[in-house]
PDB file of N, CA and C in Angstrom:
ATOM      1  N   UNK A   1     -26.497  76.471 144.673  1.00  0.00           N
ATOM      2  CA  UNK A   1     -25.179  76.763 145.201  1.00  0.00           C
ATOM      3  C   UNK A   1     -24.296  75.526 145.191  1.00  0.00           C
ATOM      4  N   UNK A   2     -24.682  74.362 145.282  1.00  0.00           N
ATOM      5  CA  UNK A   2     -23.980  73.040 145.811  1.00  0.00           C
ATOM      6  C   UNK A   2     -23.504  72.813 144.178  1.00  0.00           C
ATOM      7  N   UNK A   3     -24.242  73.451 143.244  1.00  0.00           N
ATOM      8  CA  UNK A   3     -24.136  72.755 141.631  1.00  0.00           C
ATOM      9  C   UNK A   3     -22.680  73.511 141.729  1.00  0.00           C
ATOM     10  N   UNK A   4     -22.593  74.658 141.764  1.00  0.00           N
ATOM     11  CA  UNK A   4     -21.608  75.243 141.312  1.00  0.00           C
ATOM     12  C   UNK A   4     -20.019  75.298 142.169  1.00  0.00           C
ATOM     13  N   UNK A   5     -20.575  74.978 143.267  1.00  0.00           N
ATOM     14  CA  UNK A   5     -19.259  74.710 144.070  1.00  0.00           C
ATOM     15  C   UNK A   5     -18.885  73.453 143.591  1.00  0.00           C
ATOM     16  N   UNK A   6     -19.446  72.004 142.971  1.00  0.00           N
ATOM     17  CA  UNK A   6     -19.346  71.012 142.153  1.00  0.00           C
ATOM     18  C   UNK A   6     -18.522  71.135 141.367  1.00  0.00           C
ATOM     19  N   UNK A   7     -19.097  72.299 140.102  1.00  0.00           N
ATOM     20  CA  UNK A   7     -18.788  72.542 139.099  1.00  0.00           C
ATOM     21  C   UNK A   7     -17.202  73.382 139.022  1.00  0.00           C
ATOM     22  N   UNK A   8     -17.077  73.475 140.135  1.00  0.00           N
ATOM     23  CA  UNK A   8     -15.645  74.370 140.634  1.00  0.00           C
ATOM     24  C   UNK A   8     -14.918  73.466 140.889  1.00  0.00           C
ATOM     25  N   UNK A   9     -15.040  72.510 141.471  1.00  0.00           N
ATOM     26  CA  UNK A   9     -14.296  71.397 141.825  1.00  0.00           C
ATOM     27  C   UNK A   9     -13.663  70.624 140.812  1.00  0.00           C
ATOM     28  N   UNK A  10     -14.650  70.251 139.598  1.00  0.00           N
ATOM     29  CA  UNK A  10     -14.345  69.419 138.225  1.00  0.00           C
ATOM     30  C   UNK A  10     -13.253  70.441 137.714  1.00  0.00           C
ATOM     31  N   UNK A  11     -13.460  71.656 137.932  1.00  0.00           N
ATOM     32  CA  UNK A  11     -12.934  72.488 136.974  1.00  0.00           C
ATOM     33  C   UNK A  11     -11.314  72.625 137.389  1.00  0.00           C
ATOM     34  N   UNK A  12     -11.150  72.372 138.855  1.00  0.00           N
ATOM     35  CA  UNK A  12     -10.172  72.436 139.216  1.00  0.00           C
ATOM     36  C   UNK A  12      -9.232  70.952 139.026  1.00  0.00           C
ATOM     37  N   UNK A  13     -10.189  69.980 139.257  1.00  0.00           N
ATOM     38  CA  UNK A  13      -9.714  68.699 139.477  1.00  0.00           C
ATOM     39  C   UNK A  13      -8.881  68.380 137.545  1.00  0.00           C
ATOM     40  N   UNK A  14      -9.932  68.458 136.636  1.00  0.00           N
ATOM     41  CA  UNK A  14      -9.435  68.985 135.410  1.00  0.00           C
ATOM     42  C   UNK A  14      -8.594  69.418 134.662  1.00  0.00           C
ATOM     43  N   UNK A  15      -8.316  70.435 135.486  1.00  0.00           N
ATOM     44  CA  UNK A  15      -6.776  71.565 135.357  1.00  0.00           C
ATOM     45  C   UNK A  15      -6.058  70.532 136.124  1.00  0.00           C
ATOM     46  N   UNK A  16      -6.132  69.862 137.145  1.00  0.00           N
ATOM     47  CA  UNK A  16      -4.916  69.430 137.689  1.00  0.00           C
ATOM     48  C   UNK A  16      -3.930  68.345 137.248  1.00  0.00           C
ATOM     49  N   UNK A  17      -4.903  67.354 136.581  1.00  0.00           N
ATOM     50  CA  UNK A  17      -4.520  65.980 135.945  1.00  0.00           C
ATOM     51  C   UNK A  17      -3.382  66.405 134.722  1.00  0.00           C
ATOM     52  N   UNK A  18      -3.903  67.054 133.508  1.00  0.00           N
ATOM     53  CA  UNK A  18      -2.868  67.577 132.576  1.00  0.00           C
ATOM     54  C   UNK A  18      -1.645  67.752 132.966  1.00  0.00           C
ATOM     55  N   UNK A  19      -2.075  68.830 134.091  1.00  0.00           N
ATOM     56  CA  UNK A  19      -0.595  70.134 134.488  1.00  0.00           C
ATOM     57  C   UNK A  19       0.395  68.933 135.419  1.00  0.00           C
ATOM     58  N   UNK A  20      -0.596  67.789 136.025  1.00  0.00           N
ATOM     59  CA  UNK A  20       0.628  66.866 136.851  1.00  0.00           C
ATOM     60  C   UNK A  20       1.016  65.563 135.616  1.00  0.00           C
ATOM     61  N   UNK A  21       0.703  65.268 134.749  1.00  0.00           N
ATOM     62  CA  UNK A  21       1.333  64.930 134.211  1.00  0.00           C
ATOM     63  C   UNK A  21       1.939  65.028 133.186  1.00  0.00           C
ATOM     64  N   UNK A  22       2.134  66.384 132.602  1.00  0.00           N
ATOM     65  CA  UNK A  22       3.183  67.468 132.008  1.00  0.00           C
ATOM     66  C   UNK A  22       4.008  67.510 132.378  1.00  0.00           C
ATOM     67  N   UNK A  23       4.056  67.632 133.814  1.00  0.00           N
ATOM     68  CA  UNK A  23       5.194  67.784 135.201  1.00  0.00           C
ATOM     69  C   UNK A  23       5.971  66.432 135.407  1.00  0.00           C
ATOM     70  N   UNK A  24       5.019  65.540 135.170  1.00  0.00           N
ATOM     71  CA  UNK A  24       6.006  64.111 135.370  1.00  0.00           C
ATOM     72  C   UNK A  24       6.829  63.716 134.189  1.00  0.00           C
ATOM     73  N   UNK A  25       6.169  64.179 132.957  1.00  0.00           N
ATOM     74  CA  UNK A  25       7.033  63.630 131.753  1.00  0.00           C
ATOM     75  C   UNK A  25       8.011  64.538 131.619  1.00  0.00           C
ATOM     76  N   UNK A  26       7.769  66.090 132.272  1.00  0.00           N
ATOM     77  CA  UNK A  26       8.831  67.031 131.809  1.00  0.00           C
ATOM     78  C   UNK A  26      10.170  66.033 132.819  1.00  0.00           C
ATOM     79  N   UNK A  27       9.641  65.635 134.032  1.00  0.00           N
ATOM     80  CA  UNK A  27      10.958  65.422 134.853  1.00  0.00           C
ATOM     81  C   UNK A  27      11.182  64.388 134.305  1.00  0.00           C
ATOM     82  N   UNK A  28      11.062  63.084 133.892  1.00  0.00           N
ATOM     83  CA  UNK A  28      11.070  61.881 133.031  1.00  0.00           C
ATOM     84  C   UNK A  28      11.937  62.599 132.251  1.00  0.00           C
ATOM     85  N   UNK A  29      11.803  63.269 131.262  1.00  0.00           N
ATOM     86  CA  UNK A  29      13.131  63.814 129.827  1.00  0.00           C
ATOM     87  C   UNK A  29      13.687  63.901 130.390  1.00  0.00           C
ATOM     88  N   UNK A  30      13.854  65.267 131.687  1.00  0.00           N
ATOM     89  CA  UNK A  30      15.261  65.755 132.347  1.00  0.00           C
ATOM     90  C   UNK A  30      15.986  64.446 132.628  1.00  0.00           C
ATOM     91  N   UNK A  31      15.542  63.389 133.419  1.00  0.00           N
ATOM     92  CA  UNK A  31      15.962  62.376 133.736  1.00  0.00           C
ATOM     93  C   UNK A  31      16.957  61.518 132.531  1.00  0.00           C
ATOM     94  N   UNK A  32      16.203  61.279 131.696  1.00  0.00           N
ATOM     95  CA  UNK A  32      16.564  60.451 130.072  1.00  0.00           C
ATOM     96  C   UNK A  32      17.740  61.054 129.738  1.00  0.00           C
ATOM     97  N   UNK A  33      17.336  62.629 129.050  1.00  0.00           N
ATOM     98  CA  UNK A  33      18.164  62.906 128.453  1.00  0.00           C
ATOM     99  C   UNK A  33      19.480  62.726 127.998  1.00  0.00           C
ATOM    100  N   UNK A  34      20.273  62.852 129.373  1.00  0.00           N
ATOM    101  CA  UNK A  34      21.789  62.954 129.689  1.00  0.00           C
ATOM    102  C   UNK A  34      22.564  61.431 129.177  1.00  0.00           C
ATOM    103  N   UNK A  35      21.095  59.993 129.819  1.00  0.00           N
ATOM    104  CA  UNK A  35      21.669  59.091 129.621  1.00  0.00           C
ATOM    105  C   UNK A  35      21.374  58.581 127.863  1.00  0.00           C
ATOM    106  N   UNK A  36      20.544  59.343 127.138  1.00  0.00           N
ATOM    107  CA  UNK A  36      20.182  59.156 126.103  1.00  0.00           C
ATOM    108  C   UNK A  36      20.965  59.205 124.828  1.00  0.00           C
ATOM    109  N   UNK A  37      21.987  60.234 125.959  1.00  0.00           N
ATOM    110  CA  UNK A  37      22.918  60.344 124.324  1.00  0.00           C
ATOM    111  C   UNK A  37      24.266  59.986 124.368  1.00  0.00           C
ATOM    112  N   UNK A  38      24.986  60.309 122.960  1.00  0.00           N
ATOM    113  CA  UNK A  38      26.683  59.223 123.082  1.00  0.00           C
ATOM    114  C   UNK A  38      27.501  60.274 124.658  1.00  0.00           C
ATOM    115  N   UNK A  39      28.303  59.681 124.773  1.00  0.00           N
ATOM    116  CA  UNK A  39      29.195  60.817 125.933  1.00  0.00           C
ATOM    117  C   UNK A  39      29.530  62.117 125.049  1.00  0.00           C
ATOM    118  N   UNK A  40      30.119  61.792 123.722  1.00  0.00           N
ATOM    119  CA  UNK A  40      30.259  63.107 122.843  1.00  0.00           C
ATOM    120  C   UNK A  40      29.380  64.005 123.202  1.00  0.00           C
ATOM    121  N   UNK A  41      28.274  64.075 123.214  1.00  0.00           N
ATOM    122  CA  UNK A  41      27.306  65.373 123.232  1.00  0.00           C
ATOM    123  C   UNK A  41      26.854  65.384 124.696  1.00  0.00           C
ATOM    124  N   UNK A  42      27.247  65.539 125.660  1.00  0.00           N
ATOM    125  CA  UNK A  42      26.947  65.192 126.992  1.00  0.00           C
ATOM    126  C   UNK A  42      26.904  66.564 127.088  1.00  0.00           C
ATOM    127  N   UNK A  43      27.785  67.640 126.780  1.00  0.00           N
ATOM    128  CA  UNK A  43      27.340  68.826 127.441  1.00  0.00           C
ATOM    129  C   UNK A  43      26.250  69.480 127.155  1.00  0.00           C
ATOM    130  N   UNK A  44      25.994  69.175 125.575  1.00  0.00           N
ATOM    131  CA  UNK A  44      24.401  69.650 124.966  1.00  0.00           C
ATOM    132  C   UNK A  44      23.300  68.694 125.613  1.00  0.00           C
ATOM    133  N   UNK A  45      23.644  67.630 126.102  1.00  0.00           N
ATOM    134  CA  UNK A  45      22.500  66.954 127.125  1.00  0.00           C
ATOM    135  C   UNK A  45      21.743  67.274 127.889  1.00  0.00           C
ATOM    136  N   UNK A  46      23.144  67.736 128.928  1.00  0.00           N
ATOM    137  CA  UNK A  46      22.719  68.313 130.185  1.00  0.00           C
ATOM    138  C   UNK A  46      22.050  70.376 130.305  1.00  0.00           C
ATOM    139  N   UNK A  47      22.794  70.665 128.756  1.00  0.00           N
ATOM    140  CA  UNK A  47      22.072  71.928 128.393  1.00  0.00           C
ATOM    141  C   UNK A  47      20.358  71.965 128.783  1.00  0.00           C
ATOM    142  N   UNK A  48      19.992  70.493 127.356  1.00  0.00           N
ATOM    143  CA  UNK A  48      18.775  70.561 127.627  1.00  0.00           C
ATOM    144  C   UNK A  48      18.336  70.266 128.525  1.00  0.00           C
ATOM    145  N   UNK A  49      18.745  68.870 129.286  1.00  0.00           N
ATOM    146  CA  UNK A  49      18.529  68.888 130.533  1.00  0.00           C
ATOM    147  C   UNK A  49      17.939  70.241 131.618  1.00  0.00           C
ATOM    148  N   UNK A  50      18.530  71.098 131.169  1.00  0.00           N
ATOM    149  CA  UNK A  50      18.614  72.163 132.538  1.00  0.00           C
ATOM    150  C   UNK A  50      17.364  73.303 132.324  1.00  0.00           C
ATOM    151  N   UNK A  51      17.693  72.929 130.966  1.00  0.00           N
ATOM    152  CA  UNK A  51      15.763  73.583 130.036  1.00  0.00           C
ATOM    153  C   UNK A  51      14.663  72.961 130.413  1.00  0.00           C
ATOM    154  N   UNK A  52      14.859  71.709 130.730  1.00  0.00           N
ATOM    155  CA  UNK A  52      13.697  70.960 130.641  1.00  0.00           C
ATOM    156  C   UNK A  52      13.424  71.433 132.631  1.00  0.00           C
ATOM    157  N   UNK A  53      14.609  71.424 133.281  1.00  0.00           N
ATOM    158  CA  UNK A  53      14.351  71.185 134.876  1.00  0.00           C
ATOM    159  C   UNK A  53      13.877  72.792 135.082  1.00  0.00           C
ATOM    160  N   UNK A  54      14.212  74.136 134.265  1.00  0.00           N
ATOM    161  CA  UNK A  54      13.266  75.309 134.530  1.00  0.00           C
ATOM    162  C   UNK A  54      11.975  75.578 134.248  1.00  0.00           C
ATOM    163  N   UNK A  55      11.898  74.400 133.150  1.00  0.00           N
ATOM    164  CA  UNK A  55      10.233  74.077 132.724  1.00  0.00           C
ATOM    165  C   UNK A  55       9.473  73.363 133.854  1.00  0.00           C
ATOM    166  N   UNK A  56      10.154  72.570 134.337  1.00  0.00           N
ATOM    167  CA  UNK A  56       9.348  71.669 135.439  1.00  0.00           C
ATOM    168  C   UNK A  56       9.026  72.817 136.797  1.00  0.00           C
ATOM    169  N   UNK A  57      10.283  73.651 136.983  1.00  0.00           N
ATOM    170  CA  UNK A  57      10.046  74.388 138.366  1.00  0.00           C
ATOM    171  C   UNK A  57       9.214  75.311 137.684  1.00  0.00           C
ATOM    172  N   UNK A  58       9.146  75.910 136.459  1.00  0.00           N
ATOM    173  CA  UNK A  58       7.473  76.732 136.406  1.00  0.00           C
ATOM    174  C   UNK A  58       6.518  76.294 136.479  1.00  0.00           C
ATOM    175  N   UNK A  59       6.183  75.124 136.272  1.00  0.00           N
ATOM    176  CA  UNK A  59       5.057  74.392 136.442  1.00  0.00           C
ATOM    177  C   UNK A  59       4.672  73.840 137.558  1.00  0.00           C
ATOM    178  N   UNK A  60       5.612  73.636 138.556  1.00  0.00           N
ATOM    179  CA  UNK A  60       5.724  73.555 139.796  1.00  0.00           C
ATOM    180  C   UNK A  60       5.179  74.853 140.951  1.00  0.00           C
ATOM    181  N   UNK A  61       5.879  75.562 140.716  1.00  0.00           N
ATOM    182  CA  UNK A  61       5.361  76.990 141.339  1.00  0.00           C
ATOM    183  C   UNK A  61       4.106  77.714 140.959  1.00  0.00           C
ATOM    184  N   UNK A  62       3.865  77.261 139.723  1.00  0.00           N
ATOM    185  CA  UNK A  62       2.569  77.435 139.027  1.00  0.00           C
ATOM    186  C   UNK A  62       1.148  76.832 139.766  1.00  0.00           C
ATOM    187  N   UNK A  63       1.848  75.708 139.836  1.00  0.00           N
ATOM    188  CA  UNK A  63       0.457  74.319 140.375  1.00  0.00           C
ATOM    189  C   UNK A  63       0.990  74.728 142.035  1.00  0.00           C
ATOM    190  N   UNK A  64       1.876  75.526 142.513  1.00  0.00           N
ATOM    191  CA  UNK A  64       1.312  75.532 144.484  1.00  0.00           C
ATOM    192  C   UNK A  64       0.602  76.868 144.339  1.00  0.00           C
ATOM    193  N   UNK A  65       0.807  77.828 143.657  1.00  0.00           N
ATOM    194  CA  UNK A  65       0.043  78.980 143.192  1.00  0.00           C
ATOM    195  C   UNK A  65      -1.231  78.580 143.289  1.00  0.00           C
ATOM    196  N   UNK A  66      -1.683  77.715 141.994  1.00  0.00           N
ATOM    197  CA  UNK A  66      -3.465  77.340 141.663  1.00  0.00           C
ATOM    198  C   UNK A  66      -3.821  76.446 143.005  1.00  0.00           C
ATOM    199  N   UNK A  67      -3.522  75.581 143.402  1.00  0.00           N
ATOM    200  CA  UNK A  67      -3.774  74.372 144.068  1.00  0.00           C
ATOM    201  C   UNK A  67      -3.104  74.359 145.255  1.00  0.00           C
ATOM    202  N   UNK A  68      -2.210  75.088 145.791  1.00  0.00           N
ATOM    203  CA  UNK A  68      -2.109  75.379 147.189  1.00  0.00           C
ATOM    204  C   UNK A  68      -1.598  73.824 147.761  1.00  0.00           C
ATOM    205  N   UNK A  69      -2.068  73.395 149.000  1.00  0.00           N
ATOM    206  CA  UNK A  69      -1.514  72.267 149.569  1.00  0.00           C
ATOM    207  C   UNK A  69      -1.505  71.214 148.296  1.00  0.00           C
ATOM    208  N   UNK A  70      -2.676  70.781 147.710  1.00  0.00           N
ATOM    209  CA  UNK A  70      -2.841  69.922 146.440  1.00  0.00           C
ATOM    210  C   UNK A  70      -1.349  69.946 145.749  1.00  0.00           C
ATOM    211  N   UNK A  71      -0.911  71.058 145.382  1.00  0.00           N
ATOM    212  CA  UNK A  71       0.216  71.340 144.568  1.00  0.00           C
ATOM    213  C   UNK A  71       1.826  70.652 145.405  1.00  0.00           C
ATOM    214  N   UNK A  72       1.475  69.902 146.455  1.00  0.00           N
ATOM    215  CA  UNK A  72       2.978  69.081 147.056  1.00  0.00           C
ATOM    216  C   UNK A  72       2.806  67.596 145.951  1.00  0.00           C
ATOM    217  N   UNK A  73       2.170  67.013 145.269  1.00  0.00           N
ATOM    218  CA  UNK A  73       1.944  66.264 144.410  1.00  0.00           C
ATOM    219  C   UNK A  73       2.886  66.501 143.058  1.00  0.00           C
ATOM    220  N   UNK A  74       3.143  67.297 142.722  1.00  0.00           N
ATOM    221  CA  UNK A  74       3.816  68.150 141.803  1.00  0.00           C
ATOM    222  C   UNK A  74       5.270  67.688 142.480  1.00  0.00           C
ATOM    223  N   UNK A  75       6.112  67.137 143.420  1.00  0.00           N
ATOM    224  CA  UNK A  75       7.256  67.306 143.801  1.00  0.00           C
ATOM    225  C   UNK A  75       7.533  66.100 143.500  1.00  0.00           C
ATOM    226  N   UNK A  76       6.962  64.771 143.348  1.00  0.00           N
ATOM    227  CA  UNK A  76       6.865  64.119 142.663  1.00  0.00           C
ATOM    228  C   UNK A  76       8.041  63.732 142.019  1.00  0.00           C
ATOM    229  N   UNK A  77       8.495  64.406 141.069  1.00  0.00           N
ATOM    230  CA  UNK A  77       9.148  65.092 140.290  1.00  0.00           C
ATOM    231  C   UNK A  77      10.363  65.176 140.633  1.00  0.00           C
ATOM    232  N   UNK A  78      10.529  65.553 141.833  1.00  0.00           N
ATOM    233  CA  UNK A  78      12.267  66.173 142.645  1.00  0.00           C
ATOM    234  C   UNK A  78      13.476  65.330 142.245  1.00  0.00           C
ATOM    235  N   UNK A  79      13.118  63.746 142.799  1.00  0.00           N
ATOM    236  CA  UNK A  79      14.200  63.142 142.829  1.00  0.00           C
ATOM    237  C   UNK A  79      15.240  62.568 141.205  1.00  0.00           C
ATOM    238  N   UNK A  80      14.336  63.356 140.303  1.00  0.00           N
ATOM    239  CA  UNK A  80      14.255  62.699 138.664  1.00  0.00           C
ATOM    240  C   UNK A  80      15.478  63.970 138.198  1.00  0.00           C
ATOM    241  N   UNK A  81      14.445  65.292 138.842  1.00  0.00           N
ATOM    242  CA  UNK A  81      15.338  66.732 138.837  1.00  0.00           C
ATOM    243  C   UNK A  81      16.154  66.670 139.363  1.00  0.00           C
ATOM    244  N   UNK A  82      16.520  66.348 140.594  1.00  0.00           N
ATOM    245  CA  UNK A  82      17.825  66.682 141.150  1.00  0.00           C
ATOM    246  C   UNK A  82      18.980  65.460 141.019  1.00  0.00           C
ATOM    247  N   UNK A  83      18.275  64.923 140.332  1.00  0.00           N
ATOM    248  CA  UNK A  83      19.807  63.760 140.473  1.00  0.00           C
ATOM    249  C   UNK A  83      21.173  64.477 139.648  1.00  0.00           C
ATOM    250  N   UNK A  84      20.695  65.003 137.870  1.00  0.00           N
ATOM    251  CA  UNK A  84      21.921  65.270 137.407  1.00  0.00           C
ATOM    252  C   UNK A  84      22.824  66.585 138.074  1.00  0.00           C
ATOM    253  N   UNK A  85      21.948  67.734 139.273  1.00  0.00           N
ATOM    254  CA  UNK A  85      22.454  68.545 139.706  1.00  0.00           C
ATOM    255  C   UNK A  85      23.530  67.481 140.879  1.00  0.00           C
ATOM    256  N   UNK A  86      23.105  66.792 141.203  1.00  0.00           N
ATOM    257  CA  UNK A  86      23.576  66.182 142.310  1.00  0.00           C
ATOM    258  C   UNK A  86      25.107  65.267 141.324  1.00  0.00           C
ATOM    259  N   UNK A  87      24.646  64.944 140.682  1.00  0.00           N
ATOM    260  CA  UNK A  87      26.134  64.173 139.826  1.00  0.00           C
ATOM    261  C   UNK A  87      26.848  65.552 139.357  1.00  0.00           C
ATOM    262  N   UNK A  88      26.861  66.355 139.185  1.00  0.00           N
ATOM    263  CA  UNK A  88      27.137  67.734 138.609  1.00  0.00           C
ATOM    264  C   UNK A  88      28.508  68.162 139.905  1.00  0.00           C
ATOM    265  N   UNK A  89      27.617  68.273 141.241  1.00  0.00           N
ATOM    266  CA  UNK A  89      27.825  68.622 142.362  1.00  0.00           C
ATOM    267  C   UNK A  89      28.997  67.677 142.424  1.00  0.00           C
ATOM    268  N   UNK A  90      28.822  66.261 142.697  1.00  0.00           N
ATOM    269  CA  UNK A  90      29.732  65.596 143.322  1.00  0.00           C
ATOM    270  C   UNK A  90      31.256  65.394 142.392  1.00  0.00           C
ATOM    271  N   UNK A  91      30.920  65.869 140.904  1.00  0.00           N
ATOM    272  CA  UNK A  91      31.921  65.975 139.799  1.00  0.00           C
ATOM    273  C   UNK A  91      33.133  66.935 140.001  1.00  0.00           C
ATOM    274  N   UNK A  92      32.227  68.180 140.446  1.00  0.00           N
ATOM    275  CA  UNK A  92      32.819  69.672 140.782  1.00  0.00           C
ATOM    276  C   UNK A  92      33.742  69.565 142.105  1.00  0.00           C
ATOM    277  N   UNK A  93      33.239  68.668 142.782  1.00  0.00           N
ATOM    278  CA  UNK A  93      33.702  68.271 144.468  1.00  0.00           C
ATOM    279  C   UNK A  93      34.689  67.624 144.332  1.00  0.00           C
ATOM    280  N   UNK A  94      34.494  66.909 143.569  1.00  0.00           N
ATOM    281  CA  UNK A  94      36.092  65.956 143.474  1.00  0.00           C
ATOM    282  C   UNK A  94      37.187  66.477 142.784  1.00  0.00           C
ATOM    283  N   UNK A  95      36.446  67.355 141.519  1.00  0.00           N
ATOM    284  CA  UNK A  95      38.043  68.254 140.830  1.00  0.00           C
ATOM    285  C   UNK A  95      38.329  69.066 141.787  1.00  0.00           C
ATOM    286  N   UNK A  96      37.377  69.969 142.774  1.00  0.00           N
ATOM    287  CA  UNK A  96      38.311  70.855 143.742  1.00  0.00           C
ATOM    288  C   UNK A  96      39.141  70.208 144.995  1.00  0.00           C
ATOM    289  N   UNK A  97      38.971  68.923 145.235  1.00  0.00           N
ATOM    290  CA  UNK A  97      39.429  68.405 145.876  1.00  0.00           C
ATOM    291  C   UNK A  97      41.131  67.445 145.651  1.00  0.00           C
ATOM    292  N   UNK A  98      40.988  66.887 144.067  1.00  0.00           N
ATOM    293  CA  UNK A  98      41.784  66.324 143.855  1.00  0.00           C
ATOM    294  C   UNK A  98      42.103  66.488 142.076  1.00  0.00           C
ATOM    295  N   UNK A  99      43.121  67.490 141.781  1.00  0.00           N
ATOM    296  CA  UNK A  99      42.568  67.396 139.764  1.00  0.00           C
ATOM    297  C   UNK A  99      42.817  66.387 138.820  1.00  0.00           C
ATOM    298  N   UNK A 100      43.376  65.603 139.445  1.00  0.00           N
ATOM    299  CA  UNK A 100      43.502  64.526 138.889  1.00  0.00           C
ATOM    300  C   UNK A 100      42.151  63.959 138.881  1.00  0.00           C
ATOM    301  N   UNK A 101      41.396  63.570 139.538  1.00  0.00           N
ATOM    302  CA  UNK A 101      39.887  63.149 139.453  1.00  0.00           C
ATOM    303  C   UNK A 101      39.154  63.766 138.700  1.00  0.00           C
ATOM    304  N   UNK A 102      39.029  64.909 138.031  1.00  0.00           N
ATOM    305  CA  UNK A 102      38.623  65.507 137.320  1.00  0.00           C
ATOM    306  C   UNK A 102      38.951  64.444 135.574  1.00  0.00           C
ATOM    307  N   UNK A 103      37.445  64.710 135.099  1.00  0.00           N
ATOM    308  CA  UNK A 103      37.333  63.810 133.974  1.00  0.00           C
ATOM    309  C   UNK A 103      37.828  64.799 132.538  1.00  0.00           C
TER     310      UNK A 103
END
């Protein structure tokens, strides 16, 4: 019995390493992306950008699914994801506020 509750453990521990650092490089691109390219293509940036940040939240919801508490490791991730929503946010805030500020 002890072999296989072992053997459950590797199996899990296993699955977890890949899927968290899939999760870190996916948020790493989201991160890059935007600053990666000329300003010209900034809106196709943040396109992919926003591909890459629904890839990360499936994999996210995925890994608290399998791994339960384990799966807060996975959030990791957040502050990489939410920054360009957050520059997005504060962009939108200032054209409704003032349109001249608007870029």
């Amino acid at each position: 019995m002890v072999s296989r509750q072992t053997s459950i453990v590797n199996m899990v521990i296993n699955a977890f390493r890949p899927l968290f650092l899939i999760s870190l490089a996916l948020a790493i691109l989201a991160f890059v992306t935007p600053l990666a390219v000329r300003p010209g293509s900034m809106e196709s940036a943040i396109k992919a950008s926003a591909v890459l940040t629904a890839s990360w939240v499936a994999i996210v919801v995925y890994a608290f699914a399998k791994f339960k508490r384990r799966g807060l490791w996975f959030l990791l991730g957040t502050p990489l994801i939410g920054f360009w929503f957050f520059v997005l946010f504060v962009i939108a805030w200032g054209c409704a506020h003032n349109m001249k500020a608007c870029p």
